[in-house]
Protein backbone atom coordinates (compact mmCIF):
# COMPACT_ATOMS: atom_id res chain seq x y z
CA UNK A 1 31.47 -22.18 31.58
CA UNK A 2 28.00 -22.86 32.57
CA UNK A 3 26.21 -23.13 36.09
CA UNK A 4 24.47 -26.57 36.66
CA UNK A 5 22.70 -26.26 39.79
CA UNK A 6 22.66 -25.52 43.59
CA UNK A 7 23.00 -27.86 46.12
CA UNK A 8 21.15 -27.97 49.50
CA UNK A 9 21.87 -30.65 52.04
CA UNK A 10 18.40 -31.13 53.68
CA UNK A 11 17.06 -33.00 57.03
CA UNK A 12 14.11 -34.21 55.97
CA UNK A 13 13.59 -34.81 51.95
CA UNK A 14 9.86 -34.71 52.11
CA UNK A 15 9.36 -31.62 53.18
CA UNK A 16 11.81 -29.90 51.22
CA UNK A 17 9.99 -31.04 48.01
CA UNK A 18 6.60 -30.08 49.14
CA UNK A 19 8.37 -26.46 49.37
CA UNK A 20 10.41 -26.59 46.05
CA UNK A 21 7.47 -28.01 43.86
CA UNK A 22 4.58 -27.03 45.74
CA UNK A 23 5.85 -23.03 46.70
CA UNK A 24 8.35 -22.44 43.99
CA UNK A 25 7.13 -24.20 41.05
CA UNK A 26 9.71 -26.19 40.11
CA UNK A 27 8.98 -30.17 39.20
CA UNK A 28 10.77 -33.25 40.25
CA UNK A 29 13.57 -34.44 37.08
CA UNK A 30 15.10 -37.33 39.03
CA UNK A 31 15.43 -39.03 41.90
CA UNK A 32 18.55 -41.27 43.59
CA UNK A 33 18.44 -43.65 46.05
CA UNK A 34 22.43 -43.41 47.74
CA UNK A 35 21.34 -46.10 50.53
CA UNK A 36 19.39 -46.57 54.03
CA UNK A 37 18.51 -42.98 54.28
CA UNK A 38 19.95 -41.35 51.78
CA UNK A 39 18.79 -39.83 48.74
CA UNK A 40 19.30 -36.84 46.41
CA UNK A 41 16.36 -35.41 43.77
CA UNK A 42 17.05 -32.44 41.11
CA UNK A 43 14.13 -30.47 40.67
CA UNK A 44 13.92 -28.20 37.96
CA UNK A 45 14.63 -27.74 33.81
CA UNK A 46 16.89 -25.73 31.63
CA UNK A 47 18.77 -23.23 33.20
CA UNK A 48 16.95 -23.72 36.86
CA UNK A 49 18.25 -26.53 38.61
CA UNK A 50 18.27 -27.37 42.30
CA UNK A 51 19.74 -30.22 43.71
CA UNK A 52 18.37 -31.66 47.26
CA UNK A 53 20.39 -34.49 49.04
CA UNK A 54 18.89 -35.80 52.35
CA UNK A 55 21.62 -37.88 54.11
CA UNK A 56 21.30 -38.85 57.99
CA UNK A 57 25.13 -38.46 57.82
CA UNK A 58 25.20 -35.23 56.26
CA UNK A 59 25.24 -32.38 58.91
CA UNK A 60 22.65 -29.91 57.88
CA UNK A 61 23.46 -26.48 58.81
CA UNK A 62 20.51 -24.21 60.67
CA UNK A 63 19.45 -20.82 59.18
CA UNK A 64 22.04 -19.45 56.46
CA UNK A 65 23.03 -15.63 56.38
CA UNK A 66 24.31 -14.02 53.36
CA UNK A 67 22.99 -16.56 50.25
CA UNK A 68 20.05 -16.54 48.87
CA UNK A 69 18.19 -17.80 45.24
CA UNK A 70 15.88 -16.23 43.65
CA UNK A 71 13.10 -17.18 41.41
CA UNK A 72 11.55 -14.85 38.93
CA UNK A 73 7.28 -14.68 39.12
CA UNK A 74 4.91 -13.34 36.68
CA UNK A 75 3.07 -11.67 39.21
CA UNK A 76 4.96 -10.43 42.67
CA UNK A 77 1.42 -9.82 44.26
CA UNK A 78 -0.03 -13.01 43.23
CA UNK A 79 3.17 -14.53 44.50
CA UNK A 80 3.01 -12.99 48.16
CA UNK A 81 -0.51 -13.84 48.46
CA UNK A 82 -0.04 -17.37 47.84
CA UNK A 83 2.75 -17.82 49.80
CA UNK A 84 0.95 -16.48 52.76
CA UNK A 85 -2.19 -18.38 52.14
CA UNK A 86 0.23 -21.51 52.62
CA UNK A 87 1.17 -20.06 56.10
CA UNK A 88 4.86 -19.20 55.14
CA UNK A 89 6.08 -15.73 57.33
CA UNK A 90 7.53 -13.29 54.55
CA UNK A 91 11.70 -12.42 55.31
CA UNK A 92 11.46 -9.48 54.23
CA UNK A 93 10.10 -7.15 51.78
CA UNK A 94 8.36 -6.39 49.96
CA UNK A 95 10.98 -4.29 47.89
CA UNK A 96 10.72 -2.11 45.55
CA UNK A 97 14.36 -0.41 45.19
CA UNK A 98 13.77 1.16 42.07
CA UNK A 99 10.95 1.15 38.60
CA UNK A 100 12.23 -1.71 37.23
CA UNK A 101 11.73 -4.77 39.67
CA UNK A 102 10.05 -5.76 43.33
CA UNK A 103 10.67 -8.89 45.27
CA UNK A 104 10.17 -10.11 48.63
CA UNK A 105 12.01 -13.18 50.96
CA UNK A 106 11.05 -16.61 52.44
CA UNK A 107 13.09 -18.73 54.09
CA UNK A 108 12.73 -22.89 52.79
CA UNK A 109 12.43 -25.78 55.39
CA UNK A 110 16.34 -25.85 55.90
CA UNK A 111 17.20 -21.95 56.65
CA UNK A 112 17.57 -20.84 53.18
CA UNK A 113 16.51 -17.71 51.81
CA UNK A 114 13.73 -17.86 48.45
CA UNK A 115 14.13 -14.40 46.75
CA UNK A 116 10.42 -13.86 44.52
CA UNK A 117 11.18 -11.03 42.04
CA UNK A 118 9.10 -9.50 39.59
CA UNK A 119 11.09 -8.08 36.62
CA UNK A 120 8.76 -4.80 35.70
């Protein structure tokens, strides 16, 4: 079996891209019109795929507890300072919960949690 992507249902489409290409890194692979309103994009390549579908009849649900994705950086330090240069308040961390990897939390335009991790 093999994971294709993750799915967030998203209020305004826009702004959720700005975040996934501009913060995370990942580029647009396709875009869908589904009608007035409506429309889903995949961003990402390979094994990194997220899916975004902006619907006005879609009920998008506020902050989400217990899920998260993560997204590994080159630099955790580089990463942090970026982030906050765009303005975006940290969730938490950063960790460092033993010698082999850091990472630190952001939450994306619809309530998810954005893990950063540096594999050391």
């Amino acid at each position: 079996m093999k994971f294709c992507w993750t799915t967030i249902a998203v209020n305004n489409m826009e702004e959720s891209l700005e975040f996934y290409q501009g913060i995370v890194g990942l580029s647009v692979s396709s875009k869908i019109a589904l009608g007035p309103g409506a429309e889903i994009a995949f961003l990402g390549e390979g094994e990194t795929k997220v899916e975004l579908i902006c619907d006005p009849n879609l009920e998008v649900p506020g902050r989400l507890e217990g899920i998260s994705m993560g997204f590994e950086v080159d630099s955790l330090d580089e990463k942090l300072q970026f982030v906050q240069s765009k303005g975006l308040a940290i969730d938490g961390g950063p960790f460092q919960p033993n010698p082999h990897v850091k990472f630190f939390y952001v939450r994306d335009p619809n309530g998810v949690r954005i893990q950063f991790v540096e594999n050391l």
